[in-house]
N, C-alpha and C. Protein backbone atom coordinates (compact mmCIF):
# COMPACT_ATOMS: atom_id res chain seq x y z
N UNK A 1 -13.13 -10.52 9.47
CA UNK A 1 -13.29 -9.10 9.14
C UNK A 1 -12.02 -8.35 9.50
N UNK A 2 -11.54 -7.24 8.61
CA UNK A 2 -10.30 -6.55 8.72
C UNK A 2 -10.51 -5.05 8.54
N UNK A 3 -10.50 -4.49 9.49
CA UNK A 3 -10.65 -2.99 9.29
C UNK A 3 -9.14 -2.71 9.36
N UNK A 4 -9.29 -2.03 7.90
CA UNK A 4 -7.55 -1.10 7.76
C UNK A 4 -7.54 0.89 7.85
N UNK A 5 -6.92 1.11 8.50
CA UNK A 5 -6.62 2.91 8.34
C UNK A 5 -5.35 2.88 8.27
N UNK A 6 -5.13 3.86 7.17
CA UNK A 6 -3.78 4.39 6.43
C UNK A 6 -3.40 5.81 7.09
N UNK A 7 -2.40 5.89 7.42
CA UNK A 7 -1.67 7.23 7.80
C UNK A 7 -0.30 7.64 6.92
N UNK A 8 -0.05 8.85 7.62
CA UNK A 8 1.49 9.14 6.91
C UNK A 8 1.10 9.68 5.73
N UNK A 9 0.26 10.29 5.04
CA UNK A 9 0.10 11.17 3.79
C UNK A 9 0.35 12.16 4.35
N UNK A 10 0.92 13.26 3.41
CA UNK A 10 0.96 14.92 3.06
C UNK A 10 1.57 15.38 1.97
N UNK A 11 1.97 16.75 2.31
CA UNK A 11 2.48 17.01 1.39
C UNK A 11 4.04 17.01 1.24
N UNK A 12 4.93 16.83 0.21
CA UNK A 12 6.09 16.73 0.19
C UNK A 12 6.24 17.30 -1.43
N UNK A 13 7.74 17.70 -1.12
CA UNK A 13 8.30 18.48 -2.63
C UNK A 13 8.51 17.30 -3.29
N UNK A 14 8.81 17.37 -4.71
CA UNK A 14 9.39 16.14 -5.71
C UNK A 14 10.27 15.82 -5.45
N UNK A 15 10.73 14.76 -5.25
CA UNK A 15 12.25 14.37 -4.77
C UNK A 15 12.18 14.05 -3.35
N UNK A 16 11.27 14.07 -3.01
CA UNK A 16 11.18 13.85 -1.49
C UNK A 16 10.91 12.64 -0.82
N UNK A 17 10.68 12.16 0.39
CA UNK A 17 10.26 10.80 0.81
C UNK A 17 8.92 11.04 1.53
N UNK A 18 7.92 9.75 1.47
CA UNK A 18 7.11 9.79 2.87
C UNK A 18 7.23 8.14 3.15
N UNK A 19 6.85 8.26 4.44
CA UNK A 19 6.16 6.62 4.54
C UNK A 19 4.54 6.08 5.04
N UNK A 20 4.34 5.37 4.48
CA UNK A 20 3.15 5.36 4.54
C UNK A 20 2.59 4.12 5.72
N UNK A 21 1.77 4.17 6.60
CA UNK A 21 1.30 3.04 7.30
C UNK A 21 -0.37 2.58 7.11
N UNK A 22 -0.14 1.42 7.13
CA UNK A 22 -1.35 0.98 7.13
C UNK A 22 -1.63 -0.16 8.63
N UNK A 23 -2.30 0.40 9.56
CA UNK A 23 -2.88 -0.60 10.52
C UNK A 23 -4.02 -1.14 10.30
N UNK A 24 -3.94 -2.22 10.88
CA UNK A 24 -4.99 -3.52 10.65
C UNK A 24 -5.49 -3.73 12.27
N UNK A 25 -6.93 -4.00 12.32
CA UNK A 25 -7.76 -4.53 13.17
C UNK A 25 -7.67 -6.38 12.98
N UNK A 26 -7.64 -6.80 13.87
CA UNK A 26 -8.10 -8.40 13.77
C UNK A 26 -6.76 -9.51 14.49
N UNK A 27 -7.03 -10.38 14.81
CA UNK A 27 -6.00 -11.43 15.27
C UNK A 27 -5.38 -12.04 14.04
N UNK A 28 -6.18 -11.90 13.09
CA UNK A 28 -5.50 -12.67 12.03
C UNK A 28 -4.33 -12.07 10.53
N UNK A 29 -4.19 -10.76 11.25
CA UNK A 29 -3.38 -10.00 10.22
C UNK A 29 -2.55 -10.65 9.13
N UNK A 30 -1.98 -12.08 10.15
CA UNK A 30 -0.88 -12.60 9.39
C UNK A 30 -1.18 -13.13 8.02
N UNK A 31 -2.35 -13.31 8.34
CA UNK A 31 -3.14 -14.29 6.97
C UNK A 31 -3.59 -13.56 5.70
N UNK A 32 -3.09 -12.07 5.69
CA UNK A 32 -4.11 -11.68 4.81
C UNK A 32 -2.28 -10.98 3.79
N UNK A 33 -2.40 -11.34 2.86
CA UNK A 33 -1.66 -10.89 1.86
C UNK A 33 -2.13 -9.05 1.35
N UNK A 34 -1.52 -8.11 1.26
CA UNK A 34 -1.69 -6.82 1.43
C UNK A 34 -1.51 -6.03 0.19
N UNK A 35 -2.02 -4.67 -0.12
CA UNK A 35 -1.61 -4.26 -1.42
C UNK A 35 -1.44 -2.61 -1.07
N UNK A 36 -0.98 -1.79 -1.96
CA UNK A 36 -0.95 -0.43 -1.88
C UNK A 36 -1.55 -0.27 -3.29
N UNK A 37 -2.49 0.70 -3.21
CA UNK A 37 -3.63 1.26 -4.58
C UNK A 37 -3.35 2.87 -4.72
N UNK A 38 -3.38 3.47 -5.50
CA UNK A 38 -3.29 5.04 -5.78
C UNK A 38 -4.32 5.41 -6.60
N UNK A 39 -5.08 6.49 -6.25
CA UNK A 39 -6.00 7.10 -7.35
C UNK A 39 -6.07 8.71 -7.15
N UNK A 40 -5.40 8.88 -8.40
CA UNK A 40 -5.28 10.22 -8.54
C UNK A 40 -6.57 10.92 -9.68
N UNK A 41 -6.82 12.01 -8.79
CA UNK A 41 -8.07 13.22 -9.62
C UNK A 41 -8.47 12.33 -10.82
N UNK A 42 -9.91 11.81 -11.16
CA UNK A 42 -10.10 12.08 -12.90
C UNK A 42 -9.31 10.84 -13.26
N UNK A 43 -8.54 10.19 -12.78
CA UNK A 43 -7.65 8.67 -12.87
C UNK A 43 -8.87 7.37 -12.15
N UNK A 44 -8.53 6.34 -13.01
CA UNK A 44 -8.51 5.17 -12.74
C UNK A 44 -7.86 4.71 -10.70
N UNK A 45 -8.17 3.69 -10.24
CA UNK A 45 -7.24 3.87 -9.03
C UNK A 45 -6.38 2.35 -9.88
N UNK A 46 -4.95 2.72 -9.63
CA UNK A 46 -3.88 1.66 -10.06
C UNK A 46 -3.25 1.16 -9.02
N UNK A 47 -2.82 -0.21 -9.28
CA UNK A 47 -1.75 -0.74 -8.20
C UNK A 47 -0.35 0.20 -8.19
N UNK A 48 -0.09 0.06 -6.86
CA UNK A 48 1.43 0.28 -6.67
C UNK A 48 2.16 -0.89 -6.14
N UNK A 49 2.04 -1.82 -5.12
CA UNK A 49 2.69 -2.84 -4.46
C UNK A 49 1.81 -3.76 -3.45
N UNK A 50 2.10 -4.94 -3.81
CA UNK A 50 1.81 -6.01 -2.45
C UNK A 50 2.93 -6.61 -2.11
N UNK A 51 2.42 -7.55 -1.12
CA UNK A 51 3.30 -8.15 0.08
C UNK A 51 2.11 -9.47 0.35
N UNK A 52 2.69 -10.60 0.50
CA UNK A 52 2.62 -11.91 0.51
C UNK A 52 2.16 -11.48 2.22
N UNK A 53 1.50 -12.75 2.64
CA UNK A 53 0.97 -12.92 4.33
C UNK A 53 2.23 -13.03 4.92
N UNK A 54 3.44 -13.30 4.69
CA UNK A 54 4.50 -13.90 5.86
C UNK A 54 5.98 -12.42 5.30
N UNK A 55 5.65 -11.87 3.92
CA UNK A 55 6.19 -10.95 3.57
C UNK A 55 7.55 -11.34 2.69
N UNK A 56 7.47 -12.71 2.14
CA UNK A 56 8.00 -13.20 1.63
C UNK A 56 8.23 -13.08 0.23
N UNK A 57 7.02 -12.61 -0.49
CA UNK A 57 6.58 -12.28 -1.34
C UNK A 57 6.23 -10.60 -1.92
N UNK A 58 6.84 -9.86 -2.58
CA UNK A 58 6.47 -8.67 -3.06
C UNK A 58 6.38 -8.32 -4.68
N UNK A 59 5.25 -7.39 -4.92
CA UNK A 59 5.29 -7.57 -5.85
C UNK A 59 5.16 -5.86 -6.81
N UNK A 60 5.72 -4.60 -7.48
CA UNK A 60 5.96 -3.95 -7.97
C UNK A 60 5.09 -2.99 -9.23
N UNK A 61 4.37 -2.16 -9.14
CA UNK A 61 4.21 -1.51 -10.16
C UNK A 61 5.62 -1.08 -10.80
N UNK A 62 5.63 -1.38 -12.44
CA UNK A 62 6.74 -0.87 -12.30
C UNK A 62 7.10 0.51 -12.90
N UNK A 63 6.35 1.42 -12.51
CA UNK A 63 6.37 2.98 -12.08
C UNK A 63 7.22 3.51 -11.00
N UNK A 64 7.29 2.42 -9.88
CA UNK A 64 7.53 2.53 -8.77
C UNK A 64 8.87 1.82 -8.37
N UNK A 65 9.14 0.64 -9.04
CA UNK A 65 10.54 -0.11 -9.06
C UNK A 65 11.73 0.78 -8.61
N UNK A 66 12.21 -0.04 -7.54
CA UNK A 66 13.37 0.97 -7.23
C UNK A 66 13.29 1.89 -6.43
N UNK A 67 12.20 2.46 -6.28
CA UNK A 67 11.96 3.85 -5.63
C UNK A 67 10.56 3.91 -4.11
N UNK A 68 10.00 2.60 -4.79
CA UNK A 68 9.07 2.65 -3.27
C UNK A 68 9.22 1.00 -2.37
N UNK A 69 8.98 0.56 -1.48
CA UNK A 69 9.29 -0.60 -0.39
C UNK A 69 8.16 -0.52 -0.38
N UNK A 70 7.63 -1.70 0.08
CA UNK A 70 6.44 -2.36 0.65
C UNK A 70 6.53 -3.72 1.93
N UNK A 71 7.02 -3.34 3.39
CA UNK A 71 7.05 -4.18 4.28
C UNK A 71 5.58 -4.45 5.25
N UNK A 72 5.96 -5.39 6.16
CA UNK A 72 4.86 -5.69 7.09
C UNK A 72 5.63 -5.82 8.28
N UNK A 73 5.28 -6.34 9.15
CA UNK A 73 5.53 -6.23 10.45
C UNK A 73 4.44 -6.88 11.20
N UNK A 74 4.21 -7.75 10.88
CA UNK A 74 2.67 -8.72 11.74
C UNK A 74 2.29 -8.86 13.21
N UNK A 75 3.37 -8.61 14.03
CA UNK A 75 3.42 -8.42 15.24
C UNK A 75 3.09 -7.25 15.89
N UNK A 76 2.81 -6.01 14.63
CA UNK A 76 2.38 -4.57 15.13
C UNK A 76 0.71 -4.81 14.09
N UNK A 77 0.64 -5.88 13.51
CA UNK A 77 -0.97 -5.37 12.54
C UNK A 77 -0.51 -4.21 11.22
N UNK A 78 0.21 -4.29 10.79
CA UNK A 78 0.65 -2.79 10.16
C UNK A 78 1.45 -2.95 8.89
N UNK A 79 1.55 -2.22 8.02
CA UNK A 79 1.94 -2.84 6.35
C UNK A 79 2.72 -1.12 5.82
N UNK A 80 3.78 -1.13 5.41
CA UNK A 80 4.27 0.06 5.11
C UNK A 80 4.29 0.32 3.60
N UNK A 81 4.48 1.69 3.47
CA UNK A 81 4.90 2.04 2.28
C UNK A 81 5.90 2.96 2.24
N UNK A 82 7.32 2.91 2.25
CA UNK A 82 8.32 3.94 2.15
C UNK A 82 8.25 3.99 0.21
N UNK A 83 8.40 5.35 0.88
CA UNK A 83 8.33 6.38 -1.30
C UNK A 83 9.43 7.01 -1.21
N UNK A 84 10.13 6.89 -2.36
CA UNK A 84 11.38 7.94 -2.71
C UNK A 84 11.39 8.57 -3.70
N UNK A 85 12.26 9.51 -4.02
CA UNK A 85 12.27 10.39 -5.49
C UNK A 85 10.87 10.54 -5.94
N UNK A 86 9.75 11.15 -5.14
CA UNK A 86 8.55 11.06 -5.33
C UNK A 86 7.99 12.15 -6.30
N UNK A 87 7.43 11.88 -7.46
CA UNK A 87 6.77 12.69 -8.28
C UNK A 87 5.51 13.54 -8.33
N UNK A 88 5.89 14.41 -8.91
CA UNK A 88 4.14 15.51 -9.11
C UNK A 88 3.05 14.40 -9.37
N UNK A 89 3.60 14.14 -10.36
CA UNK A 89 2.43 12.60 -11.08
C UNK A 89 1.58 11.81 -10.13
N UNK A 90 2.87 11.55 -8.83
CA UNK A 90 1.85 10.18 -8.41
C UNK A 90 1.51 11.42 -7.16
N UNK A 91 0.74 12.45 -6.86
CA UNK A 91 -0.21 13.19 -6.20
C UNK A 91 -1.43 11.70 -6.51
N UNK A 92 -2.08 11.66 -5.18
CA UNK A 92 -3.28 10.61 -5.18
C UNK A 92 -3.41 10.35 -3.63
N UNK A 93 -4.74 9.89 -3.61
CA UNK A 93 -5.10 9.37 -2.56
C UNK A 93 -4.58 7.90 -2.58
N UNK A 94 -4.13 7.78 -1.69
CA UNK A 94 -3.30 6.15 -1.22
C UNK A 94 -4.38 5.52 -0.78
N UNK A 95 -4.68 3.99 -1.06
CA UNK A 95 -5.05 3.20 -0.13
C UNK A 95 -4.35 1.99 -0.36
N UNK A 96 -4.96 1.24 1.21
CA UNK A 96 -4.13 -0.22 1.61
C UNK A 96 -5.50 -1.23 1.36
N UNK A 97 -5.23 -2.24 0.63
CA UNK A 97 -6.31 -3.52 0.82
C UNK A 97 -5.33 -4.77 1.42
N UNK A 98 -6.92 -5.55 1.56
CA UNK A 98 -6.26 -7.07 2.50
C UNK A 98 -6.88 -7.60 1.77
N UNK A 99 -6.43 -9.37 1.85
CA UNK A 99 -7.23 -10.28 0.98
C UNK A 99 -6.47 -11.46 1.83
N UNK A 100 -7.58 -12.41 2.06
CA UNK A 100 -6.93 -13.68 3.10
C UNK A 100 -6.84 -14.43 2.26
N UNK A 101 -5.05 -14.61 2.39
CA UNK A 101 -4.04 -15.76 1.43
C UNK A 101 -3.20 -16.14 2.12
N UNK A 102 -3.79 -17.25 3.50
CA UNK A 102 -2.94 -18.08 4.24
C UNK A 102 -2.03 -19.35 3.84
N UNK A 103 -1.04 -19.15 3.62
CA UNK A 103 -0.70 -20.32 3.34
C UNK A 103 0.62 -20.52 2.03
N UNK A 104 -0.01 -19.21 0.97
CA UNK A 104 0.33 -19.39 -0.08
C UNK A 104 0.80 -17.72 0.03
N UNK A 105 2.35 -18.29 -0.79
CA UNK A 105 2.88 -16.65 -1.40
C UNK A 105 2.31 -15.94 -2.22
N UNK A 106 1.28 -15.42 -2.52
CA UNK A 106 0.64 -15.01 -3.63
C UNK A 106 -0.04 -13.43 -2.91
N UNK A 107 0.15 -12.62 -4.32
CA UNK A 107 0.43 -11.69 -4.29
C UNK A 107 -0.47 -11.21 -5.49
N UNK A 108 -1.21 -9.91 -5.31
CA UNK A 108 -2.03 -10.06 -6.63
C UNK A 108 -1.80 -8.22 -6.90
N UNK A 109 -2.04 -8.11 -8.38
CA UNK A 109 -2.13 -6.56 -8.51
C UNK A 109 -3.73 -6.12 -9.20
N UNK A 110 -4.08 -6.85 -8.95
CA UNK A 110 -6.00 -6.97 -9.26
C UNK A 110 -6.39 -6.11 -8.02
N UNK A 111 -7.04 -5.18 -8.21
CA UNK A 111 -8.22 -4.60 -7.01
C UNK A 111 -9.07 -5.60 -6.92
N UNK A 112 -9.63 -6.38 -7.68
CA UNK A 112 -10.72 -6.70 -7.81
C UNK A 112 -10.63 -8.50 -6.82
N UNK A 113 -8.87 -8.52 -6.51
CA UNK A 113 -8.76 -9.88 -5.69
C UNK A 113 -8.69 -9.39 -4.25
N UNK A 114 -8.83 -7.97 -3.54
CA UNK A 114 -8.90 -7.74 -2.50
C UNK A 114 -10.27 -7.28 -2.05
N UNK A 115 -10.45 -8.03 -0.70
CA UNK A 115 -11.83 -7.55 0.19
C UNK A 115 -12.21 -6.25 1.29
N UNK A 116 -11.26 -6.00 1.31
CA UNK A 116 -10.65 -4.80 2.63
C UNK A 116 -10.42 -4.03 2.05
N UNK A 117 -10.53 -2.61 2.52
CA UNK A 117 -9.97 -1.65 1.57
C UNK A 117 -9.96 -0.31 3.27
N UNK A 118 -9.12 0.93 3.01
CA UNK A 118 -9.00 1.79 4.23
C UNK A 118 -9.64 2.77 3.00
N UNK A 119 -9.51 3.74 4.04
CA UNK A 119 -10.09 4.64 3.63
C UNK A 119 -9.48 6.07 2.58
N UNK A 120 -8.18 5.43 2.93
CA UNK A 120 -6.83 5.67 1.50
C UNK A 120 -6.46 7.50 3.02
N UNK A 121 -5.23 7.71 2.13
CA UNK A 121 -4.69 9.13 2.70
C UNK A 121 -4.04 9.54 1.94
N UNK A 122 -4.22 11.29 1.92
CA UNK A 122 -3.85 12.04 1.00
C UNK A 122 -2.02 12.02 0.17
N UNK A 123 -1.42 11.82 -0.84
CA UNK A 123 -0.01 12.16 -0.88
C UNK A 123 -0.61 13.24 -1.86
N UNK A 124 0.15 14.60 -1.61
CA UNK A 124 0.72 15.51 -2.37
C UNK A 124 2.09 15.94 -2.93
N UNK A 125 2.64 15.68 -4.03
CA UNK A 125 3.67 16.44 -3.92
C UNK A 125 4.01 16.97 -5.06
N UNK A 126 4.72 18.40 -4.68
CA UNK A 126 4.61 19.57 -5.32
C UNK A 126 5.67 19.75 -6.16
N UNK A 127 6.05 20.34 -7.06
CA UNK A 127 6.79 20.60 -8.18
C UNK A 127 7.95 21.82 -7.79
C-alpha cells in the first residue's frame, strides 16, 4: 500500500515556474514507477510525465517536452515536478500516481496502469 500527497501548487503568472512534490508513504517507494496526471475544469484528466522505479527511465507528454522535469529521489519517498514557461492552458489540478514496476524500466502514460493516486494540488496560472 502507497499513500501519496502532492504539494507545491498555486498560483503563478504565464511564464512562470513551480515545482511540484509528491511524497510517498511505505518502505518500498523504490519499487513503484511514478506518473504526473493533470485535469483541468470540464477536461478529461491527461498524462503529463513518468519516471521508471530507479529513475532511469522518463517518459513526456509532449505538451510539456522541454519545459517540465520529472525526478525522484527514493531516499526522501518523494517524486518531483519542476514546470517552466507555464501556460494559462495547463491551469488543473495536478496529481501523482504509483504503480509497482520493480525490476523493469517501464514507464506508462495509461491512468488506467496506475494503483495509487494523491489527492492532486491546485496549479493556477494567470494570463
Amino acid at each position: 500500500q502507497v499513500q501519496l500527497v502532492e504539494s507545491g501548487g498555486g498560483l503563478v503568472q504565464a511564464g512562470g515556474s513551480l515545482r511540484l512534490s509528491c511524497a510517498a508513504s511505505g518502505r518500498t517507494f523504490s519499487s513503484y514507477a511514478m506518473g504526473w496526471f493533470r485535469q483541468a475544469p470540464g477536461k478529461e484528466r491527461e498524462f503529463v510525465a513518468a519516471i521508471s522505479w530507479s529513475g532511469g527511465n522518463t517518459y513526456y507528454a509532449d505538451s510539456v517536452k522541454g519545459r517540465f522535469t520529472i525526478s525522484r529521489d527514493n531516499a526522501k519517498n518523494t517524486v518531483y515536478l519542476q514546470m517552466k514557461s507555464l501556460k494559462p492552458e495547463e491551469t488543473a489540478v495536478y496529481y501523482c500516481a504509483a504503480r509497482f514496476w520493480y525490476s523493469v524500466e517501464r514507464v506508462s502514460p495509461s491512468e488506467y496502469e496506475y494503483d495509487y493516486w494523491g489527492q492532486g494540488t491546485q496549479v493556477t496560472v494567470s494570463s
